[in-house]
N, C-alpha and C. Protein backbone atom coordinates (compact mmCIF):
# COMPACT_ATOMS: atom_id res chain seq x y z
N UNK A 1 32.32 62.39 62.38
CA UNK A 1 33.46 61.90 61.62
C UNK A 1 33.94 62.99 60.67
N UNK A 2 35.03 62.69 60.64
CA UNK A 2 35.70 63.91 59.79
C UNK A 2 35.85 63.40 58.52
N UNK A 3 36.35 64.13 57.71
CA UNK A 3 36.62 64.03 55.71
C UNK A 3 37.80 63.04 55.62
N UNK A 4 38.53 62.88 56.49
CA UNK A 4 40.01 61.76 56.86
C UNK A 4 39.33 60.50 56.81
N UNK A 5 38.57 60.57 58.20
CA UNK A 5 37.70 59.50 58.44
C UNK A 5 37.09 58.54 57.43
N UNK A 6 36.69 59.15 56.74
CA UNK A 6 35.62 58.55 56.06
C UNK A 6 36.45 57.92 54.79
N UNK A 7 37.36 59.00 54.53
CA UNK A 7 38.38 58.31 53.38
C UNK A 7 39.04 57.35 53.36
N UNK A 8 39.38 57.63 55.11
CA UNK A 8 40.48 55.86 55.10
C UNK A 8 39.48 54.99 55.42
N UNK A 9 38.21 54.85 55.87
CA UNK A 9 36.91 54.09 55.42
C UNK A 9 36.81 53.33 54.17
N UNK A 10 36.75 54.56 53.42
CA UNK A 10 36.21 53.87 51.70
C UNK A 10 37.95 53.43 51.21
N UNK A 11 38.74 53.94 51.69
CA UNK A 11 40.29 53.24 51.23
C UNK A 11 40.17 52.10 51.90
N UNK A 12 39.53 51.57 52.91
CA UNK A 12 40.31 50.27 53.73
C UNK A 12 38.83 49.47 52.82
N UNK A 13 37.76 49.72 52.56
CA UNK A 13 36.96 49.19 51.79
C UNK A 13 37.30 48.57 50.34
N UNK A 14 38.06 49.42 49.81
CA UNK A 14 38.65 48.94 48.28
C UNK A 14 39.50 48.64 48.84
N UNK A 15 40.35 48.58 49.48
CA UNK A 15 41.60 47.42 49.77
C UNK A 15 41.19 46.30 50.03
N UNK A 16 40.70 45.88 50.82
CA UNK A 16 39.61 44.29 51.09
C UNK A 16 38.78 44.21 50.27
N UNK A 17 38.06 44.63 49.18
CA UNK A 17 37.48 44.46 47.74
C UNK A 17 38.17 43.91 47.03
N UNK A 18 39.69 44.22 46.95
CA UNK A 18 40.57 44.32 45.97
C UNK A 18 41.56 42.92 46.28
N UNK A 19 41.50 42.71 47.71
CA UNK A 19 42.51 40.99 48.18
C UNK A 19 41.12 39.97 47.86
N UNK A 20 40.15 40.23 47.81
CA UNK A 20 39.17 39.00 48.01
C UNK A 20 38.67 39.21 46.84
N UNK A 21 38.75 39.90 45.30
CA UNK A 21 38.90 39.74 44.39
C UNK A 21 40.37 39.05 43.93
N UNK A 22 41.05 39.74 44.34
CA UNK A 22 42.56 38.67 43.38
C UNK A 22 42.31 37.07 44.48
N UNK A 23 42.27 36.93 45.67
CA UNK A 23 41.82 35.70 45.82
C UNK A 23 41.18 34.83 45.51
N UNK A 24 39.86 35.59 44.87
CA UNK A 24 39.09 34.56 44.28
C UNK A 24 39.78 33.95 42.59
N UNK A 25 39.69 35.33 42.16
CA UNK A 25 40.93 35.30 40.64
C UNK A 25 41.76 33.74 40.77
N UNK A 26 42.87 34.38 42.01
CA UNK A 26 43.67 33.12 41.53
C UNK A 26 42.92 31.36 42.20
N UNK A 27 42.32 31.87 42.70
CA UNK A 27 41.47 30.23 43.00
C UNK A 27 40.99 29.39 41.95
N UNK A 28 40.46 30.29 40.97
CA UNK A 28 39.35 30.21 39.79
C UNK A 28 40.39 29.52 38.78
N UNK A 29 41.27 30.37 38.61
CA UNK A 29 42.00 30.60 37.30
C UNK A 29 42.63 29.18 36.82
N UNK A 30 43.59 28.19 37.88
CA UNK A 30 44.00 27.14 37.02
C UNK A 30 42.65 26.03 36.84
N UNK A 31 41.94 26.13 37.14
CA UNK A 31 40.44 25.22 37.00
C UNK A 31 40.03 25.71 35.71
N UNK A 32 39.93 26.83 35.13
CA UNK A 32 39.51 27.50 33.76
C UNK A 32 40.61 27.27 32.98
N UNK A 33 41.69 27.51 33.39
CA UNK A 33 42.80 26.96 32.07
C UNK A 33 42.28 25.27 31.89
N UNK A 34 42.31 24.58 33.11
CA UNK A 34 42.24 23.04 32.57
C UNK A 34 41.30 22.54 31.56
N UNK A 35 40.17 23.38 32.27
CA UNK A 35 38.48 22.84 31.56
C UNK A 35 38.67 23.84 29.98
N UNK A 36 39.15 24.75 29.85
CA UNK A 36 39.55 25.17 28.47
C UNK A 36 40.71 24.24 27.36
N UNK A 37 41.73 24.11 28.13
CA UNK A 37 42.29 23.14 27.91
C UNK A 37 41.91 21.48 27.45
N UNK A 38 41.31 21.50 27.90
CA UNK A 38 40.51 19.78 27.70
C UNK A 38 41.37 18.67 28.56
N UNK A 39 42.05 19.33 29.85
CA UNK A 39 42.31 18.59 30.42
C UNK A 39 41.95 17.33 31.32
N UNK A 40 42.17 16.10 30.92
CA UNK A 40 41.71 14.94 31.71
C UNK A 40 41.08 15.32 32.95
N UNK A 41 41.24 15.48 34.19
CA UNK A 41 41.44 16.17 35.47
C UNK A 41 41.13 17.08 35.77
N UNK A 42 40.49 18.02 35.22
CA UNK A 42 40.12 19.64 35.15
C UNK A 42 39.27 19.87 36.89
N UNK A 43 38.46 18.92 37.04
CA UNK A 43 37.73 19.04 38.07
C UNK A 43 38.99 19.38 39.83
N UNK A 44 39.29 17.94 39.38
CA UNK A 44 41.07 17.52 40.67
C UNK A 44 41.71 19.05 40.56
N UNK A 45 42.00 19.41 39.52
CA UNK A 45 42.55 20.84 39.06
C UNK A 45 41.96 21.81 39.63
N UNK A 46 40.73 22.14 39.72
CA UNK A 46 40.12 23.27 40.46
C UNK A 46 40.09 22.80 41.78
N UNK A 47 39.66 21.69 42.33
CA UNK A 47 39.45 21.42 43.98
C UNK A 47 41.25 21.39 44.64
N UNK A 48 41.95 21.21 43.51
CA UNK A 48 43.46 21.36 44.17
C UNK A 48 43.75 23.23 44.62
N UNK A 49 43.45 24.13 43.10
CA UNK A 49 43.45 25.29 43.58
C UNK A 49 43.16 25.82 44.77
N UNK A 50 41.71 25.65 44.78
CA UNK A 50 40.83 26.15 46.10
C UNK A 50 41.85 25.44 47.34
N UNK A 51 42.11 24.58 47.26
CA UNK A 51 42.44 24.07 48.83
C UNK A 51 43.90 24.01 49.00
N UNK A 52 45.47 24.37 47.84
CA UNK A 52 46.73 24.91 48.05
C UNK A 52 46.02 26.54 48.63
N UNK A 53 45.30 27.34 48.24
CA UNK A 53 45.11 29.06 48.40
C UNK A 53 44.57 28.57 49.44
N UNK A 54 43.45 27.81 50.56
CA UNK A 54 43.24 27.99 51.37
C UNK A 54 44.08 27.53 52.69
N UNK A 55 45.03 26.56 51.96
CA UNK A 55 45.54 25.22 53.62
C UNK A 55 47.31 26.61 53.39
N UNK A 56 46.94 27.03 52.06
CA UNK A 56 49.01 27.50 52.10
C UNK A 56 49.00 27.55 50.59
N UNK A 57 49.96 28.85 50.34
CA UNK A 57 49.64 29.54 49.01
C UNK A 57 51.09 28.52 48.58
N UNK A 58 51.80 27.01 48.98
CA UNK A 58 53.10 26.47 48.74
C UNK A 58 52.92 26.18 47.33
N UNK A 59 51.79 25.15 47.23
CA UNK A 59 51.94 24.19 46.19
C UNK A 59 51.00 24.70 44.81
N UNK A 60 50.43 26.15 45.17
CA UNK A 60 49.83 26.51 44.02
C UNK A 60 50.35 26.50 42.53
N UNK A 61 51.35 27.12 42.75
CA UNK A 61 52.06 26.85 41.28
C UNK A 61 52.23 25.51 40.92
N UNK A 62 52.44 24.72 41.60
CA UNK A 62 52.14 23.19 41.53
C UNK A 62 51.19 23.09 40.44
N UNK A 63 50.02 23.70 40.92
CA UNK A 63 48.70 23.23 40.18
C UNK A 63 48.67 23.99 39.01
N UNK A 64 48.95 25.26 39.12
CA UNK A 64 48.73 25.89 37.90
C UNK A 64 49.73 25.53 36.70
N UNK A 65 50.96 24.72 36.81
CA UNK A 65 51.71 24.31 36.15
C UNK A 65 50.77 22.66 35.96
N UNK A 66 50.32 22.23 36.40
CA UNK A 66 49.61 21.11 36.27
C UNK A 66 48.08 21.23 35.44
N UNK A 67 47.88 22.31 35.45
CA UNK A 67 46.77 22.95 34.60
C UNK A 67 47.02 23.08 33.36
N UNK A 68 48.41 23.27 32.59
CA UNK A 68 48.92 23.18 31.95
C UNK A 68 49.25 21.72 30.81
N UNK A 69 49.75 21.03 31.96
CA UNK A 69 50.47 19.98 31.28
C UNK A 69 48.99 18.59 31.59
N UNK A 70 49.51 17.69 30.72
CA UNK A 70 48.26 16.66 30.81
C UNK A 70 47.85 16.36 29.66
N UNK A 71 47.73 18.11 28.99
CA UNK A 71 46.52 17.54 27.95
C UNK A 71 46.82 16.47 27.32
N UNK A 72 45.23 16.02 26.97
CA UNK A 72 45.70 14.81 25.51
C UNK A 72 46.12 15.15 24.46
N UNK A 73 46.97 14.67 24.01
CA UNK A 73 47.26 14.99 22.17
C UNK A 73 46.30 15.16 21.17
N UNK A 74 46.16 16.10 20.58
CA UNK A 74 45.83 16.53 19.27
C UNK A 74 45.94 15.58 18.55
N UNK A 75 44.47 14.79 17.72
CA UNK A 75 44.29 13.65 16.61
C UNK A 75 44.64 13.98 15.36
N UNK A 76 45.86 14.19 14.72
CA UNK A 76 45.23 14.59 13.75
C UNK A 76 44.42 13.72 12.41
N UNK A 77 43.35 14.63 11.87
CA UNK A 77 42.05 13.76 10.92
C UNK A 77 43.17 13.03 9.83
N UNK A 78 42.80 11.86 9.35
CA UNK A 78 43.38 10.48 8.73
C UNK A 78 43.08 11.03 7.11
N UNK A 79 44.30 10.82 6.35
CA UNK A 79 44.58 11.45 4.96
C UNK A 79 44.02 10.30 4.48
């Protein structure tokens, strides 16, 4: 193998390092906003992620905008 070879090797290596890191990223990510959030649903929220990124990247923003919204209101302590 030649010095080419081997480069577009370790290049095609960090390129598929680099999609199945941001894949996992965005799988993860609206499930950690929710459960940070204190969202009702946080769990529904992550199993929705994982399975819009796996069936079809359509309705993801769906969720991650749904990761968002929900929370419960802020109590505030009684004067």
């Amino acid at each position: 193998m030649s010095f080419i070879d081997i480069f577009a090797w370790i290049v095609l290596l960090v390129v598929v390092a680099t999609l199945v890191a941001a894949f996992v990223a965005l799988g993860v990510m609206p499930g950690r906003i929710a459960r940070r959030r204190g969202h009702p649903w946080a769990q529904a929220v992550a199993v929705g992620s994982w399975a819009t990124l796996i069936f079809g990247f359509v309705f993801w923003p769906l969720i991650l905008t749904w990761a968002y919204v929900d929370a419960p209101a802020r109590r505030e302590a009684p004067r």
